[in-house]
Protein backbone atom coordinates (compact mmCIF):
# COMPACT_ATOMS: atom_id res chain seq x y z
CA UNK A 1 -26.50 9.17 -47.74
CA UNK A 2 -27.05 12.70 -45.68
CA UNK A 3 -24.03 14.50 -44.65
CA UNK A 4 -24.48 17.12 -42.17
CA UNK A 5 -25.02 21.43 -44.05
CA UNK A 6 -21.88 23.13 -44.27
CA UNK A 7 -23.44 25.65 -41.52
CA UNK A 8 -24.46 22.61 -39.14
CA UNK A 9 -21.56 20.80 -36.66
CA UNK A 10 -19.35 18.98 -38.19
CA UNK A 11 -20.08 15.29 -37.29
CA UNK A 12 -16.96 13.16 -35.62
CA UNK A 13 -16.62 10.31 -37.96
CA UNK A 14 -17.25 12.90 -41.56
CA UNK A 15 -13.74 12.16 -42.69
CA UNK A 16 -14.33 8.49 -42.48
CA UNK A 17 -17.51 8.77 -44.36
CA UNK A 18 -15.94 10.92 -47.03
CA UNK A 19 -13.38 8.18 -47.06
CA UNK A 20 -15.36 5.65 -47.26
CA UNK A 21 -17.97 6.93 -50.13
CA UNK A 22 -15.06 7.97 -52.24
CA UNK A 23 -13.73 4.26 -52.31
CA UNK A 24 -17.50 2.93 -53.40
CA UNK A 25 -17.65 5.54 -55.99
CA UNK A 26 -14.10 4.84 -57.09
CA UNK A 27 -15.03 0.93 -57.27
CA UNK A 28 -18.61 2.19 -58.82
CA UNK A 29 -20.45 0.16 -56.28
CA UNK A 30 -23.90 1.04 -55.09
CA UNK A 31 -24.26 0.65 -51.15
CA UNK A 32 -26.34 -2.86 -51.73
CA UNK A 33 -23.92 -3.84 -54.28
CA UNK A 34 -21.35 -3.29 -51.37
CA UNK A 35 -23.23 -4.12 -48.86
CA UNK A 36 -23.11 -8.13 -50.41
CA UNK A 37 -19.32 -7.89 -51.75
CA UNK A 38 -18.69 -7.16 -47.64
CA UNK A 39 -20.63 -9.77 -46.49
CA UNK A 40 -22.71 -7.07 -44.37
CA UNK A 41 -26.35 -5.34 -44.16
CA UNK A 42 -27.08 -1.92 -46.40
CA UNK A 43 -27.92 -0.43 -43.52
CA UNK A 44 -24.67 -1.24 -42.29
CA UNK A 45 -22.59 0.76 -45.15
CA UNK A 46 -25.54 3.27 -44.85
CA UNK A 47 -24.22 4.18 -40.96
CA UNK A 48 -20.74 4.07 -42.06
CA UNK A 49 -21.17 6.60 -44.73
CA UNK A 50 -23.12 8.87 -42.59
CA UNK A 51 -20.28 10.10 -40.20
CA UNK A 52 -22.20 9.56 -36.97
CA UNK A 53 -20.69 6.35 -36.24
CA UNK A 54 -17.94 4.17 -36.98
CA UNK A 55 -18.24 0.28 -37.80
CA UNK A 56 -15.90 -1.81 -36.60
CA UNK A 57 -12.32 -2.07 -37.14
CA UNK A 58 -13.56 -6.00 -38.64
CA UNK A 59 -16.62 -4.42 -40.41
CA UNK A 60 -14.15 -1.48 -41.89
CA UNK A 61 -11.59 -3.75 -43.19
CA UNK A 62 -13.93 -5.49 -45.32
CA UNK A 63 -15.48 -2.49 -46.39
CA UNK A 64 -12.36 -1.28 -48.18
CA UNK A 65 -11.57 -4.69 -49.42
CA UNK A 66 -14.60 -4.85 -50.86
CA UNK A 67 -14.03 -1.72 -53.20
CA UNK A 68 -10.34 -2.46 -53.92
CA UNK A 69 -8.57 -0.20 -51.73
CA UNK A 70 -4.64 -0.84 -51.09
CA UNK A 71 -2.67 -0.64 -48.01
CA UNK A 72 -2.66 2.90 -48.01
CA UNK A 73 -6.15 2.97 -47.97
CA UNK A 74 -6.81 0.86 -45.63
CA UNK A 75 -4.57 2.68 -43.08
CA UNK A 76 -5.89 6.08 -43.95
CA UNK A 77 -9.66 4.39 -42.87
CA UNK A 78 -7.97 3.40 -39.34
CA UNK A 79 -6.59 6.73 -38.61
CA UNK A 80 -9.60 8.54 -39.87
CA UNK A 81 -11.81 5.95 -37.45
CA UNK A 82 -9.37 6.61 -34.34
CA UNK A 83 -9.53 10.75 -35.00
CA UNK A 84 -13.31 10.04 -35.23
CA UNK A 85 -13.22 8.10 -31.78
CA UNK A 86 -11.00 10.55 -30.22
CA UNK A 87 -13.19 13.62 -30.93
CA UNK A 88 -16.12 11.67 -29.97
CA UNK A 89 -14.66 11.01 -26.60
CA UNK A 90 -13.41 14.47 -26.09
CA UNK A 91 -11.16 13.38 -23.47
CA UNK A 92 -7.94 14.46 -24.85
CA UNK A 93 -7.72 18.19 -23.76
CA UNK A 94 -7.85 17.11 -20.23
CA UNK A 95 -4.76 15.29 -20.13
CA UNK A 96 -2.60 17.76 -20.46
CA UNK A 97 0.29 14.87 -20.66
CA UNK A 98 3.71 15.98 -21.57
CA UNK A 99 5.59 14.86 -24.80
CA UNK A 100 7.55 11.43 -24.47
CA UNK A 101 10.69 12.46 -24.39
CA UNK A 102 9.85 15.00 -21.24
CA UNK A 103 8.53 12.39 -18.99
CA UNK A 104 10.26 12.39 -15.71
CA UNK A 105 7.47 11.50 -13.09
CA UNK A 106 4.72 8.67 -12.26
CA UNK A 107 2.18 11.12 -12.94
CA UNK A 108 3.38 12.03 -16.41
CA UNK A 109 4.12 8.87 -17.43
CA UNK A 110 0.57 7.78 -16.83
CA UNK A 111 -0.56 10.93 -18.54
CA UNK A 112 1.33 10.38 -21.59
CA UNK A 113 -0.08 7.03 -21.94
CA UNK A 114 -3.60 7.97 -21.28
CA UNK A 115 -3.14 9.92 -23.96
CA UNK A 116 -1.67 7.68 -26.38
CA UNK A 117 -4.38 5.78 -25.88
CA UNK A 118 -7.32 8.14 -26.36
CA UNK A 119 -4.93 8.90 -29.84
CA UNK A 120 -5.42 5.49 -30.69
CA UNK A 121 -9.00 6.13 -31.10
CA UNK A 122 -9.40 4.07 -27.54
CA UNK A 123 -9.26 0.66 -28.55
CA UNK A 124 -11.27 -2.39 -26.90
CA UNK A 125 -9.31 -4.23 -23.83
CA UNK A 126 -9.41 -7.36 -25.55
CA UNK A 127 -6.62 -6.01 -28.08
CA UNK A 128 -4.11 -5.14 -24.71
CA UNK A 129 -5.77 -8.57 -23.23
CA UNK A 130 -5.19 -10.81 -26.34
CA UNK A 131 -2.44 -8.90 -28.64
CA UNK A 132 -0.75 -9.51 -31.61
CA UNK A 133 1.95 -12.90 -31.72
CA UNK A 134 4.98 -11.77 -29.73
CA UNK A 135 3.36 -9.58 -27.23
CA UNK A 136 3.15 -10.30 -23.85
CA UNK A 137 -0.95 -9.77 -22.75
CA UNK A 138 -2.05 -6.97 -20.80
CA UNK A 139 -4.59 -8.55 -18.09
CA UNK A 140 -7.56 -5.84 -18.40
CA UNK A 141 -7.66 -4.73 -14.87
CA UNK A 142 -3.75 -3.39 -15.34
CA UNK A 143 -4.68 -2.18 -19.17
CA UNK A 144 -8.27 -0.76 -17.40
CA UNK A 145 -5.32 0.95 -14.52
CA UNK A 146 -3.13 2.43 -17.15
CA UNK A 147 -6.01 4.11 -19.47
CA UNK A 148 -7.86 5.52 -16.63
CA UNK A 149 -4.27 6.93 -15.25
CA UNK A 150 -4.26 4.57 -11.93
CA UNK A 151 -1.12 2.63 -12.41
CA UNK A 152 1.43 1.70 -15.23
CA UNK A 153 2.89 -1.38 -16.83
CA UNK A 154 4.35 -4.16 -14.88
CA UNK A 155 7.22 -4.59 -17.31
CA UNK A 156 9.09 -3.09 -20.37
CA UNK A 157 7.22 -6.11 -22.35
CA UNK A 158 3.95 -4.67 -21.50
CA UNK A 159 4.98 -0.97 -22.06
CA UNK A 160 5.78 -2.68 -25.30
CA UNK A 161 2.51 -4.01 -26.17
CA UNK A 162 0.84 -1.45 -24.44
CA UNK A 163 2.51 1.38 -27.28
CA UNK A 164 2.09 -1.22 -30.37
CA UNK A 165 -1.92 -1.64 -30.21
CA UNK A 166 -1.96 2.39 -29.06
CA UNK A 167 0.02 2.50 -32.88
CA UNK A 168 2.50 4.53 -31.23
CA UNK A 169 5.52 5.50 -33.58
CA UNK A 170 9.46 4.04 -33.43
CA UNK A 171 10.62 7.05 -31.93
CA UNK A 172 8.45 7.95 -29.33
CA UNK A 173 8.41 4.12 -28.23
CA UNK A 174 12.29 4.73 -27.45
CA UNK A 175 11.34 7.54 -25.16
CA UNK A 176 8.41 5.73 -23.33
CA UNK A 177 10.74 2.93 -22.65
CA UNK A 178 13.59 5.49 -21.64
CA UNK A 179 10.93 7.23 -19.55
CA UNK A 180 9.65 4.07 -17.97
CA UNK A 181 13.32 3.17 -16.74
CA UNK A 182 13.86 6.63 -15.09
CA UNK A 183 10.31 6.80 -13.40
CA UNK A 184 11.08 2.67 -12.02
CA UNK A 185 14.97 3.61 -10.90
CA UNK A 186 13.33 6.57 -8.93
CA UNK A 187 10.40 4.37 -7.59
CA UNK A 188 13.43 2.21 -6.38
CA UNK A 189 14.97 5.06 -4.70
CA UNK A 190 12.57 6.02 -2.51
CA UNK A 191 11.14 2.46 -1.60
CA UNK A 192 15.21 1.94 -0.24
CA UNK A 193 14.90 3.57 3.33
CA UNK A 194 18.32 6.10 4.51
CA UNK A 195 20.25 4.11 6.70
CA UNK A 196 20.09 6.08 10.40
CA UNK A 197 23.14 5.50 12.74
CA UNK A 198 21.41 4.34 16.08
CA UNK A 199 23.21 6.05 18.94
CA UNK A 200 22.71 3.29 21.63
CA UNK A 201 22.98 5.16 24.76
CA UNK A 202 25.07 3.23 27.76
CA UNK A 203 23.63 1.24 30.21
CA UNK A 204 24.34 2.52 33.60
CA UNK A 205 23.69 0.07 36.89
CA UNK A 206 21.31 1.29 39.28
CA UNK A 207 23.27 1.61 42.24
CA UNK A 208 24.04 -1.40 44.42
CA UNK A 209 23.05 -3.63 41.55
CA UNK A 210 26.51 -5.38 41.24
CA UNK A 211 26.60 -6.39 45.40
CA UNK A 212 23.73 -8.72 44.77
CA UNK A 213 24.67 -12.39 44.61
CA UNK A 214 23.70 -14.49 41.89
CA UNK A 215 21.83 -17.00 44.27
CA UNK A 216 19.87 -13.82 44.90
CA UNK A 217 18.94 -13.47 40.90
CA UNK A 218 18.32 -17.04 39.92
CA UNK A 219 15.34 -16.86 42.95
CA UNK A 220 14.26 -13.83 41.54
CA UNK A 221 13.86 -15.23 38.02
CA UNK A 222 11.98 -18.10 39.82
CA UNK A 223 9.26 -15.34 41.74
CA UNK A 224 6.58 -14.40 39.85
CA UNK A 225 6.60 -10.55 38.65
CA UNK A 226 4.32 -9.48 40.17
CA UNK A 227 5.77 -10.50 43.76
CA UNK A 228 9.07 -8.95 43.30
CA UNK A 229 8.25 -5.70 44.28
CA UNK A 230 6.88 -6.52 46.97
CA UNK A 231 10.04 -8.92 48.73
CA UNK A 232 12.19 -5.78 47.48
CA UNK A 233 10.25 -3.37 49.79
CA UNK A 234 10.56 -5.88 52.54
CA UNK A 235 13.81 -6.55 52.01
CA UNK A 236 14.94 -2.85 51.90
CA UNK A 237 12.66 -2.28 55.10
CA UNK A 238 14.75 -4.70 56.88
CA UNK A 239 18.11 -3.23 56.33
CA UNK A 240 16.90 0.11 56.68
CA UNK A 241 15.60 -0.89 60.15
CA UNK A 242 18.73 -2.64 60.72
CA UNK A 243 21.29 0.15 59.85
CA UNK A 244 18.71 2.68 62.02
CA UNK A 245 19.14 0.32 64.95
CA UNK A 246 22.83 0.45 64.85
CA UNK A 247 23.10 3.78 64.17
CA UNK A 248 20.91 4.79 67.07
CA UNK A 249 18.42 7.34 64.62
CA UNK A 250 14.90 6.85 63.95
CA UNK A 251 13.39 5.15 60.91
CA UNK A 252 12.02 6.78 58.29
CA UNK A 253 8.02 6.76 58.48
CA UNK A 254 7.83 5.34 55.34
CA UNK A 255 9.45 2.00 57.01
CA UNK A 256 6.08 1.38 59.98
CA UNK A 257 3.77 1.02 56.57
CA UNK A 258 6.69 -1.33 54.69
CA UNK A 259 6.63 -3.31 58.31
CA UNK A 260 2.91 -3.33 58.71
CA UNK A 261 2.11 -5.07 55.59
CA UNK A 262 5.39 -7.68 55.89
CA UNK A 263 3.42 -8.46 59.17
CA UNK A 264 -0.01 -8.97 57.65
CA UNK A 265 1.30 -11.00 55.11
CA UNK A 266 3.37 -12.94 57.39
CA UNK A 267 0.48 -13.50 60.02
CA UNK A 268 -1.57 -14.57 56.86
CA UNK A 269 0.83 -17.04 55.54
CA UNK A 270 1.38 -19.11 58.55
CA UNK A 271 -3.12 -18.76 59.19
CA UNK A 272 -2.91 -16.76 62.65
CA UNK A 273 -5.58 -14.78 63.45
CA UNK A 274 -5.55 -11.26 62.71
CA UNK A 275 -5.09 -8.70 65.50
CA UNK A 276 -7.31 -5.15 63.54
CA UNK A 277 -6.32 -3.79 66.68
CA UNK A 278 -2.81 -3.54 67.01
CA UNK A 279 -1.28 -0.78 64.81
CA UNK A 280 2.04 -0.29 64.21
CA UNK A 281 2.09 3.41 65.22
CA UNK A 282 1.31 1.92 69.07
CA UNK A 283 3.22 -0.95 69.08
CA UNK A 284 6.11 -0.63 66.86
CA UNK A 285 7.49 -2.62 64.56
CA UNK A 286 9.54 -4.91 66.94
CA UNK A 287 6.82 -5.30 69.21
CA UNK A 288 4.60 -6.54 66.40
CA UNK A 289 7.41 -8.92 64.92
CA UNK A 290 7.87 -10.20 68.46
CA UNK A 291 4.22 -11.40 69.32
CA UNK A 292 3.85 -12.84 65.62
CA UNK A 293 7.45 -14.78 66.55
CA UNK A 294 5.50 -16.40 69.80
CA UNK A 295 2.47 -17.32 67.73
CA UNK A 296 4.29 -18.40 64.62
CA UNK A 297 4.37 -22.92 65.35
CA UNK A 298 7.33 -22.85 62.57
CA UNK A 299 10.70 -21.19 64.13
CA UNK A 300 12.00 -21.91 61.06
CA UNK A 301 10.36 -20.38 59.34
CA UNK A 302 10.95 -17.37 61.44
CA UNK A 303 14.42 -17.52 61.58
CA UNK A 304 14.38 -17.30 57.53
CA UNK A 305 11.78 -14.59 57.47
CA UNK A 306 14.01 -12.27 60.05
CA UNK A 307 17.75 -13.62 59.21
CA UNK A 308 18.45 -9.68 58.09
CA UNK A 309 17.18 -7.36 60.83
């Protein structure tokens, strides 16, 4: 057995070692002797007593057994192995995590934990994934989440189990769990969106809207969209010309373009032949409506095309 000089660094797992050889020598077992009353190699007890590594928590059970130790000394060789683990890690002064009882946010909650587990000497995900009777299991991706400070516990049952294989105390437990209500009431908060007060503003009726008949709207919800602006502009053109012709003023130049296309489609709809050049400007309007009137072979068409002007 070689323990490190009292100059040299002091090696992680020495306490456990010193533990450990003091239980032999109490029992007055040589390491073979111990070796075969554990059930393990020499060179087994040899690594165990040398304080650079730590068997496992199986192997280290049966070590003590094997020399007699109690309950007491059995639990001092699991903390000893855990403060060994946790100084071998050399993870825990990053943290930084708050004490239990001050543990308002996400962020320290996960802290806290992370740290209760590298306390714990970071035990294997199988204990969080298969725990003691009673305990509701820990899948390892979530216990993998918690450790590494990426999410938390789905439930207060596996907060539970997550603090009872961590070997976390009675009294902090009742501030984790008070902690993990305060942290999932405020997560509740702010997934509940404020309720806004829509102001719906009134709808006013573009002028003239209310004088059309309903005849009038069930044929416009029978035109395709894409047509109705189109029969509008005629439409309009015609009672623009009409009220102009009354009146005795000119139309407004915008209405010879309106006119010149209602011709074109007109002409096109009943297949006469098209006239590139007569133009509106020379002709007029009327004297382009009257020569497609003589050429059109439907008057009936007509008639319903010009009922308004």
């Amino acid at each position: 057995m070689t323990f490190p000089r009292p100059d040299g660094p002091r090696l992680p797992f020495a306490g456990l070692a010193e533990h450990l050889t003091a239980l032999r020598r109490a029992a007055r077992l040589s390491q073979r002797e111990l070796a075969a009353a554990a059930a393990v190699s020499r060179g087994t007890v040899q690594r165990a007593e040398s304080g650079a590594a730590a068997p496992s928590m199986e192997v280290l059970d049966a070590l003590v057994r094997a020399c007699g130790g109690d309950q007491a000394a059995l639990g001092r060789a699991h903390v000893l192995r855990m403060r060994g683990r946790t100084e071998q890690r050399g993870r825990l002064p990053g943290l930084k995590a708050p004490a239990a009882g001050l543990v308002h946010t996400v962020q320290d909650l996960g802290a806290a934990l992370a740290t209760e587990y590298e306390r714990a000497g970071a035990p294997p995900l199988s204990r969080f994934v298969s725990p003691a009777e009673g305990h509701e299991p820990i899948p390892r991706t979530t216990a993998w989440r918690i450790i590494s400070r990426q999410g938390l516990p789905a439930d207060a049952e596996q907060l539970q189990t997550f603090l009872d294989v961590c070997r976390v105390g009675r009294t902090a437990q009742r501030h984790y769990r008070k902690a993990y209500g305060r942290v999932l009431a405020a997560r509740r908060r702010r997934s509940t969106p404020p309720r806004h007060t829509v102001q719906r503003t009134p709808v006013v009726p573009v002028r003239g809207t209310e004088k059309i008949p309903q005849y009038y709207k069930d044929l416009l919800d029978l035109m395709p969209e894409e047509n109705v602006e189109t029969v509008f502009a005629f439409g309009v053109a015609h009672f623009v010309a009409g009220q102009a012709h009354r009146n005795g003023t000119a139309p407004p130049r915008s209405l010879e373009q309106v006119m010149q296309i209602a011709v074109e489609l007109f002409v096109e709809a009943n297949r006469l032949p098209a006239a590139p050049e007569r133009d509106v400007r020379l002709f007029g309007p009327d004297r382009l409506l009257m020569e497609a009137k003589e050429s059109v072979k439907d008057p009936g068409a007509w008639d319903l095309f010009t009922r308004r002007r």
